[in-house]
C-alpha atoms as a PDB file:
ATOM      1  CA  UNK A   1     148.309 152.857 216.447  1.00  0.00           C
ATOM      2  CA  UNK A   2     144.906 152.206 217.632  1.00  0.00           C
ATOM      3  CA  UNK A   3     141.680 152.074 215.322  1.00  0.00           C
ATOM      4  CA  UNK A   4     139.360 154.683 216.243  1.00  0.00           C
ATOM      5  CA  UNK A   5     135.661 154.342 216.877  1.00  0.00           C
ATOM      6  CA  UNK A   6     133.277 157.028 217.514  1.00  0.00           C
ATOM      7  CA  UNK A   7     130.668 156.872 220.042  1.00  0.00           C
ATOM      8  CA  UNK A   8     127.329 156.450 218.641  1.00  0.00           C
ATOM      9  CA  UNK A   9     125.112 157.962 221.396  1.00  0.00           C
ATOM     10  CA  UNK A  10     125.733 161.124 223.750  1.00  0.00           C
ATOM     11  CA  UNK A  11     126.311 158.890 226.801  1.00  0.00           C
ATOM     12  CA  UNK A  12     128.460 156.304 225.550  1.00  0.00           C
ATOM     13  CA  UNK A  13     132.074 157.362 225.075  1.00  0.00           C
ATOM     14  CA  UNK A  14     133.760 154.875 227.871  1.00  0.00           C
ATOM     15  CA  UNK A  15     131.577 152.199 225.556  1.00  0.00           C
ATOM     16  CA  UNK A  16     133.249 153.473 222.426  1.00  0.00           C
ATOM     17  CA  UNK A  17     136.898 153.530 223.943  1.00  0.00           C
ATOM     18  CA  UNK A  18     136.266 149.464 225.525  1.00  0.00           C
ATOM     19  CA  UNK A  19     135.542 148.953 221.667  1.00  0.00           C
ATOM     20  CA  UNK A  20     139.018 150.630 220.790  1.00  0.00           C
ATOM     21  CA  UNK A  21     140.560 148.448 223.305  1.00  0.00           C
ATOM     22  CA  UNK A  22     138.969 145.647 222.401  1.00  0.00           C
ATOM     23  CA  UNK A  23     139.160 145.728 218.818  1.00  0.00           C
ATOM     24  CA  UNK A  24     143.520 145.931 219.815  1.00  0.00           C
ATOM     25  CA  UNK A  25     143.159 142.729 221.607  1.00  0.00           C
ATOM     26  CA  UNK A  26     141.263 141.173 218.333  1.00  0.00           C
ATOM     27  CA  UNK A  27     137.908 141.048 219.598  1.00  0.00           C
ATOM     28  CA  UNK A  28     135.457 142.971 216.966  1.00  0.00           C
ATOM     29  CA  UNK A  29     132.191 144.042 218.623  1.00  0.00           C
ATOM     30  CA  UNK A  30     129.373 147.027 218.111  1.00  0.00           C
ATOM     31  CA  UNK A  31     128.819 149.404 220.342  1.00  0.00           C
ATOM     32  CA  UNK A  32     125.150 148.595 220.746  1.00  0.00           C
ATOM     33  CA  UNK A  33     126.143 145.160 222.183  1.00  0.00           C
ATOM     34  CA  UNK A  34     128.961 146.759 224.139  1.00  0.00           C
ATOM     35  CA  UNK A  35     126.084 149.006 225.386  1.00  0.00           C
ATOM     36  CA  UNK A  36     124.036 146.223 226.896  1.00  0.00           C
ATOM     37  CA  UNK A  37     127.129 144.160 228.453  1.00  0.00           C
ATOM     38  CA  UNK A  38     128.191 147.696 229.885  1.00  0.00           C
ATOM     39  CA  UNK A  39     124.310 148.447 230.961  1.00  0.00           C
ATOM     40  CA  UNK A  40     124.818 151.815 229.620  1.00  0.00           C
ATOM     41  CA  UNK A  41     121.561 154.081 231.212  1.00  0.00           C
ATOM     42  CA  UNK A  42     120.775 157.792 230.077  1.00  0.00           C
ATOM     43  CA  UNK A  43     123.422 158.849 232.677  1.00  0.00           C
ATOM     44  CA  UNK A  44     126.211 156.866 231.124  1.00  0.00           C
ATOM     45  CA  UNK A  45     128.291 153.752 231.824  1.00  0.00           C
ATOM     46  CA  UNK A  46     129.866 153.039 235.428  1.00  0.00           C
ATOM     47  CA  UNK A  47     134.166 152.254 234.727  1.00  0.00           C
ATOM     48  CA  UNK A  48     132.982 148.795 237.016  1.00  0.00           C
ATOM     49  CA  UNK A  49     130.365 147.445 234.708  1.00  0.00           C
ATOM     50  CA  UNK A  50     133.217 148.554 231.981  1.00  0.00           C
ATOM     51  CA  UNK A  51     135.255 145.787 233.576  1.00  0.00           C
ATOM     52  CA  UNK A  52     132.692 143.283 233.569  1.00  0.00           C
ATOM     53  CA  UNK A  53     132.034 143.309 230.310  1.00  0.00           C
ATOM     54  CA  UNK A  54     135.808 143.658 229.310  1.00  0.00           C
ATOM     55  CA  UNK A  55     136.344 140.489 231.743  1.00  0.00           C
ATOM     56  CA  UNK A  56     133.296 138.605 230.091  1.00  0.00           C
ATOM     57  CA  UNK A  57     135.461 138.501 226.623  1.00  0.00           C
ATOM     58  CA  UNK A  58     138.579 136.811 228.757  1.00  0.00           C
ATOM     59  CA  UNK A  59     140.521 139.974 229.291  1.00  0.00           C
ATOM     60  CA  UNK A  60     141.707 141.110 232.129  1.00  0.00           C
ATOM     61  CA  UNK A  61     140.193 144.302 233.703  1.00  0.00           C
ATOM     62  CA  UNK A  62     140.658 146.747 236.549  1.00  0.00           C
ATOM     63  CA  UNK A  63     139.409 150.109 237.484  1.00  0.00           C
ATOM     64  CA  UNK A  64     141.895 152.528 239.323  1.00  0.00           C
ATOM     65  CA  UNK A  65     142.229 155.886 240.998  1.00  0.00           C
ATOM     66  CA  UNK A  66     144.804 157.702 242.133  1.00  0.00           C
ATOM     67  CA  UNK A  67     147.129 156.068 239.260  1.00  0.00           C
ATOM     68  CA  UNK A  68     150.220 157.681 239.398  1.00  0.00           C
ATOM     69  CA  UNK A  69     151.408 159.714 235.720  1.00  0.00           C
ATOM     70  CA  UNK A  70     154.443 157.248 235.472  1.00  0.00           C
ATOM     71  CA  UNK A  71     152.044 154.425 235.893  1.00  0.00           C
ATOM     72  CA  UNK A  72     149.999 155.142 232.410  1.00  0.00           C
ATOM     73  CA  UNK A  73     153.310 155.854 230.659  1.00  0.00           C
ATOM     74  CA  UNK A  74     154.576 152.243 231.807  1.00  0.00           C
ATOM     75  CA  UNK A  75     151.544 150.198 230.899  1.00  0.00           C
ATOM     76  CA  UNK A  76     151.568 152.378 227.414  1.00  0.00           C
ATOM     77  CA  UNK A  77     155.454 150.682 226.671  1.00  0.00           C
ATOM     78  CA  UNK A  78     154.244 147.487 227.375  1.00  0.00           C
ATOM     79  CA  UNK A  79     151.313 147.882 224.534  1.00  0.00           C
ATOM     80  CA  UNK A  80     148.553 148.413 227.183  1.00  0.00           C
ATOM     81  CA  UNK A  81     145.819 151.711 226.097  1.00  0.00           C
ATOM     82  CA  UNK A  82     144.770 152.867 228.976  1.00  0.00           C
ATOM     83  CA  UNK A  83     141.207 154.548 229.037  1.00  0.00           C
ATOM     84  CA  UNK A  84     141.485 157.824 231.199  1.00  0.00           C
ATOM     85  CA  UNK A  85     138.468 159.088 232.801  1.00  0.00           C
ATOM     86  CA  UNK A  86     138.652 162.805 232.758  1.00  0.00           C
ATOM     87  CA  UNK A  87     136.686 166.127 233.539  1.00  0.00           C
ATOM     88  CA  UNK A  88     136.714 168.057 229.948  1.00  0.00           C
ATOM     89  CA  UNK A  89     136.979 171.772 231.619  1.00  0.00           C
ATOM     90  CA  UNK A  90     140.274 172.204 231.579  1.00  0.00           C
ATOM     91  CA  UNK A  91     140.605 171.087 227.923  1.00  0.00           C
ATOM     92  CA  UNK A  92     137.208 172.874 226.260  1.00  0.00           C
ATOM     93  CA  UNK A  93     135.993 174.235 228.932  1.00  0.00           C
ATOM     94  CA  UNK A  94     133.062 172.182 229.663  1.00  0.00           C
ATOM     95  CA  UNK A  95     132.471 170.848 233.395  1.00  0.00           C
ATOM     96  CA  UNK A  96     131.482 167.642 231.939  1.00  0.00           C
ATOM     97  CA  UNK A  97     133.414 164.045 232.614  1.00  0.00           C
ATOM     98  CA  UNK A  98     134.375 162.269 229.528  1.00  0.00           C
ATOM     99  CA  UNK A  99     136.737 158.749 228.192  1.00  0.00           C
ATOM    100  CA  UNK A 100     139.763 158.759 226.341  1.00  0.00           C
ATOM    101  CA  UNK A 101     142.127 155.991 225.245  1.00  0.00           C
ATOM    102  CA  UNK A 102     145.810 156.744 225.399  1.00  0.00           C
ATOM    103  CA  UNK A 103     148.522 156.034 223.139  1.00  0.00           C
ATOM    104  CA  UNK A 104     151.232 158.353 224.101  1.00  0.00           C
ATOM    105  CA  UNK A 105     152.611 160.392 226.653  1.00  0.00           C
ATOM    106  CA  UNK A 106     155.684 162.420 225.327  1.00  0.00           C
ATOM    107  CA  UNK A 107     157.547 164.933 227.558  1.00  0.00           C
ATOM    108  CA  UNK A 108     154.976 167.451 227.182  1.00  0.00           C
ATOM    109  CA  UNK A 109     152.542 166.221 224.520  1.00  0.00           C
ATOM    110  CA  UNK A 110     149.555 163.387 225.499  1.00  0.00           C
ATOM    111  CA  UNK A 111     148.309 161.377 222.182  1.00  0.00           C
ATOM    112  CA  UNK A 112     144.972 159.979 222.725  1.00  0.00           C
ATOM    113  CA  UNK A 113     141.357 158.855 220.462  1.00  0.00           C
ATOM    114  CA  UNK A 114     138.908 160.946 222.042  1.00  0.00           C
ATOM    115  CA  UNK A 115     135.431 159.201 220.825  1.00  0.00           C
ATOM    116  CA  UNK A 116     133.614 162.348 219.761  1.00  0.00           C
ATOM    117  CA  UNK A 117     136.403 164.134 218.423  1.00  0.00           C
ATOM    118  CA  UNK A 118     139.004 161.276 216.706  1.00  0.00           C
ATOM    119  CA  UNK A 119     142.481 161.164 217.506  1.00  0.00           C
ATOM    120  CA  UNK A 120     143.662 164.263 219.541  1.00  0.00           C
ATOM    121  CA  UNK A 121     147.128 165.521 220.867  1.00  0.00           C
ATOM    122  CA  UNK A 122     146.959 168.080 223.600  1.00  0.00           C
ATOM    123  CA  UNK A 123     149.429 170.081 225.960  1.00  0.00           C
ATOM    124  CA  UNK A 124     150.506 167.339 228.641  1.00  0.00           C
ATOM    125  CA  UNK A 125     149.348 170.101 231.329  1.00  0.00           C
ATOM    126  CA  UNK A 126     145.938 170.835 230.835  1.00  0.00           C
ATOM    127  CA  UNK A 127     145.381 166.727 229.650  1.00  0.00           C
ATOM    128  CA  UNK A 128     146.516 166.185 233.474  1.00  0.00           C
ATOM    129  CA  UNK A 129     144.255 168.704 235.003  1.00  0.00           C
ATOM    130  CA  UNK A 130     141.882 167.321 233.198  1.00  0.00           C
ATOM    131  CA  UNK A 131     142.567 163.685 234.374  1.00  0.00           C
ATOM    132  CA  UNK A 132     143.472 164.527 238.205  1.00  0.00           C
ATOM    133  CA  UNK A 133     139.931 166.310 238.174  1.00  0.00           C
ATOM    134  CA  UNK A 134     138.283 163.326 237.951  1.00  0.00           C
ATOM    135  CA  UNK A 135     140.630 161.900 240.640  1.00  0.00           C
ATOM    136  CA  UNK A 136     143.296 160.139 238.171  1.00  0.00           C
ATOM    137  CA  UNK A 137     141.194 157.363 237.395  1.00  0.00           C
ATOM    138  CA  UNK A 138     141.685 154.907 234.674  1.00  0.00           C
ATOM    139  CA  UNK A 139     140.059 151.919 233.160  1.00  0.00           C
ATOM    140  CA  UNK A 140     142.859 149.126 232.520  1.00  0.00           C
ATOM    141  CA  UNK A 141     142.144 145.856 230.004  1.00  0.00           C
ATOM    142  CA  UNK A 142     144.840 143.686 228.870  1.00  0.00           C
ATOM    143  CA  UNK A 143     145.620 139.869 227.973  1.00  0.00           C
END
């Protein structure tokens, strides 16, 4: 089970879920440092300077699209949190795009640390709307 963080700013919740990650892999920062390696603006923090930062601490990184469901539910059983980048309408109704760290996929259930609201368990359906709206992109960091 992952620690939760929540973000500190309204902008920064990919910054607060590399902090979950990182803080798995044994590497304790703050988010306002986390900020600044991510160069976090008003608008929010790019998934590529995500994996910069992530790579600057000697972890691997990758962004990807288009990442197959069976894909996340793989690097979960290997102990790797994805962070899913995902447009919130389809889960409270707000057209707005938003990151979440996994840490379960069941058969119909998704367990996941949402930054702003702790840790969440929704419907597996609308959590994959949700996810395939912003074009099934995910943000992966591992040793």
């Amino acid at each position: 089970m992952l620690t939760f963080f929540p973000q500190e700013t309204r902008v920064s919740c990919t910054v607060a879920c590399l902090r979950m990650v990182l803080f798995h892999w044994g590497i304790e920062s703050d988010e306002s440092m986390l900020r600044l390696c991510c160069k976090t603006t008003q608008q929010g923090t790019r998934a590529s300077e995500v994996v910069a930062c992530a790579r600057q601490y000697n972890l691997s990184a990758e962004e990807l699209r288009d990442v197959p469901w069976q894909k996340l539910q793989a690097w979960l059983s290997e102990g790797i949190y994805p962070i899913a980048l995902l447009n919130l309408y389809p889960l409270h109704a707000l057209w707005v795009n938003h990151a979440v760290v996994l840490e379960n996929i069941h058969e119909d259930m998704v367990d996941y640390l949402d930054p702003i609201f702790g840790r969440k368990s929704s419907p597996r359906a609308p959590f994959e709307q949700a996810w395939e709206m912003n074009r099934k992109r995910a943000i992966l960091i591992w040793r």
